[in-house]
C-alpha atoms as a PDB file:
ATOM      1  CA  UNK A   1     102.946  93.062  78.703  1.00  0.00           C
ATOM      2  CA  UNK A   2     105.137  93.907  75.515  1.00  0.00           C
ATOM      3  CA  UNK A   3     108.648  95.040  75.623  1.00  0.00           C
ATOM      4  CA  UNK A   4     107.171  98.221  73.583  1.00  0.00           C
ATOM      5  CA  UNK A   5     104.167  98.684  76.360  1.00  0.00           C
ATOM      6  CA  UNK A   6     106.898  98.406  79.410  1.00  0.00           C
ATOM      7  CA  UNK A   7     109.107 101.111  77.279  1.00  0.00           C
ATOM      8  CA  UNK A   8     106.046 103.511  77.404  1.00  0.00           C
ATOM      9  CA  UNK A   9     105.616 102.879  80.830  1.00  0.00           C
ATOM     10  CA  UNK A  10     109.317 103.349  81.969  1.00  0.00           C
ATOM     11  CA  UNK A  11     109.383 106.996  79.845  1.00  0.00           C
ATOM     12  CA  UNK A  12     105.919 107.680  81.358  1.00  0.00           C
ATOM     13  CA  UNK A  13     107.254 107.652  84.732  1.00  0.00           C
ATOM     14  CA  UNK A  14     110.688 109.056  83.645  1.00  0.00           C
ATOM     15  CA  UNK A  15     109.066 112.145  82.648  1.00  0.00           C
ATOM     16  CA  UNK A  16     107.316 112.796  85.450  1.00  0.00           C
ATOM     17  CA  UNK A  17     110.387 112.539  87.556  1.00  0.00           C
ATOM     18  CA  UNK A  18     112.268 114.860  85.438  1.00  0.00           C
ATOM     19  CA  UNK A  19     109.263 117.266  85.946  1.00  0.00           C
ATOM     20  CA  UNK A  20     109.181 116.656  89.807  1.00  0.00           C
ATOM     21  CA  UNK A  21     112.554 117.196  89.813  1.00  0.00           C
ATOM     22  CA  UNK A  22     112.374 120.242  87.213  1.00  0.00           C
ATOM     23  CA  UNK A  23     109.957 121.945  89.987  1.00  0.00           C
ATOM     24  CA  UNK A  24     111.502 121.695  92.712  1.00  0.00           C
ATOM     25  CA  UNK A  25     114.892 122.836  91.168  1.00  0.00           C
ATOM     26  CA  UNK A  26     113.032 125.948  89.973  1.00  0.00           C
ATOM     27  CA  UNK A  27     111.283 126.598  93.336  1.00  0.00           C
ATOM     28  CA  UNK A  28     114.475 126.903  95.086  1.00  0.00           C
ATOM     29  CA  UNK A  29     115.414 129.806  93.172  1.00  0.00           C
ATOM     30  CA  UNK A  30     112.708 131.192  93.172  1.00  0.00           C
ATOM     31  CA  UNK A  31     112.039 134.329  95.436  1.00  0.00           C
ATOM     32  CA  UNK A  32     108.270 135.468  95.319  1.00  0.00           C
ATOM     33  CA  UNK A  33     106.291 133.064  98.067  1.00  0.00           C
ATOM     34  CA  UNK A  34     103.360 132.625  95.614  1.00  0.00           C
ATOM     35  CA  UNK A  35     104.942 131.387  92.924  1.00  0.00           C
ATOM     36  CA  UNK A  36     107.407 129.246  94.818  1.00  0.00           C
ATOM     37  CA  UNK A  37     104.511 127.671  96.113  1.00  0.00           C
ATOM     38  CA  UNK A  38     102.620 127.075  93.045  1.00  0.00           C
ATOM     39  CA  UNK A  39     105.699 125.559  91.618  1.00  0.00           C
ATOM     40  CA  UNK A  40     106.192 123.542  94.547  1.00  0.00           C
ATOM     41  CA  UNK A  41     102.146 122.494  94.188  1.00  0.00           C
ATOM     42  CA  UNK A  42     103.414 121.285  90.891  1.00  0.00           C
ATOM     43  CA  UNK A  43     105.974 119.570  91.726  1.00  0.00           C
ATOM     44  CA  UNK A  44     103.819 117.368  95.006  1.00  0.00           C
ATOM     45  CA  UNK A  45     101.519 116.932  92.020  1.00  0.00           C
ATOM     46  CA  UNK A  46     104.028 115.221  89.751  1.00  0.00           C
ATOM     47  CA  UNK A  47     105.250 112.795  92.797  1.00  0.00           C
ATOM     48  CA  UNK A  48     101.644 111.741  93.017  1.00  0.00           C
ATOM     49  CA  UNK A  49     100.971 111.366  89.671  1.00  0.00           C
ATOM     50  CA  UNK A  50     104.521 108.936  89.385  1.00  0.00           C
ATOM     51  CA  UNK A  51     103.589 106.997  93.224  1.00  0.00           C
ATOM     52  CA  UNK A  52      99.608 106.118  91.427  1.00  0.00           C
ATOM     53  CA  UNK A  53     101.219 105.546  88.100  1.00  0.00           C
ATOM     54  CA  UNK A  54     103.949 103.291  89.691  1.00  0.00           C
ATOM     55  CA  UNK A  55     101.100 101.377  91.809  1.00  0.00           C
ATOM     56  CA  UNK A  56      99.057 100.629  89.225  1.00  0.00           C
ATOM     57  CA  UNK A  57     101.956  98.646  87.842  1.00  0.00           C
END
C-alpha cells in the first residue's frame, strides 16, 4: 500500500471518529427523547462503520 493510499485511509477513519464523537456530544445536550436517540443511532452507526473499516485493514 502507498504512503498516499494509507493517508486516505487514516483521514477515512479520522472522520468518522470525529462524527462519532460529534454525535454523541450533541446527544447529550440534547433534550427531546426522539431526537437524542436518532442522534445517538447515528453516532452507533459511525462506530460501526470505523470497527468494519478498521478490520478490513
Amino acid at each position: 500500500m502507498s504512503t498516499k493510499e494509507l493517508s486516505y485511509i487514516e483521514d477515512a477513519l479520522s472522520q468518522e471518529q470525529f462524527l462519532q464523537q460529534q454525535c454523541e456530544k450533541a446527544a447529550s445536550s440534547m433534550t427531546d427523547p426522539q431526537l437524542k436517540q436518532c442522534v445517538k443511532q447515528m453516532a452507533n452507526k459511525h462506530q460501526q462503520i470505523f470497527s468494519q473499516f478498521f478490520d478490513l485493514v
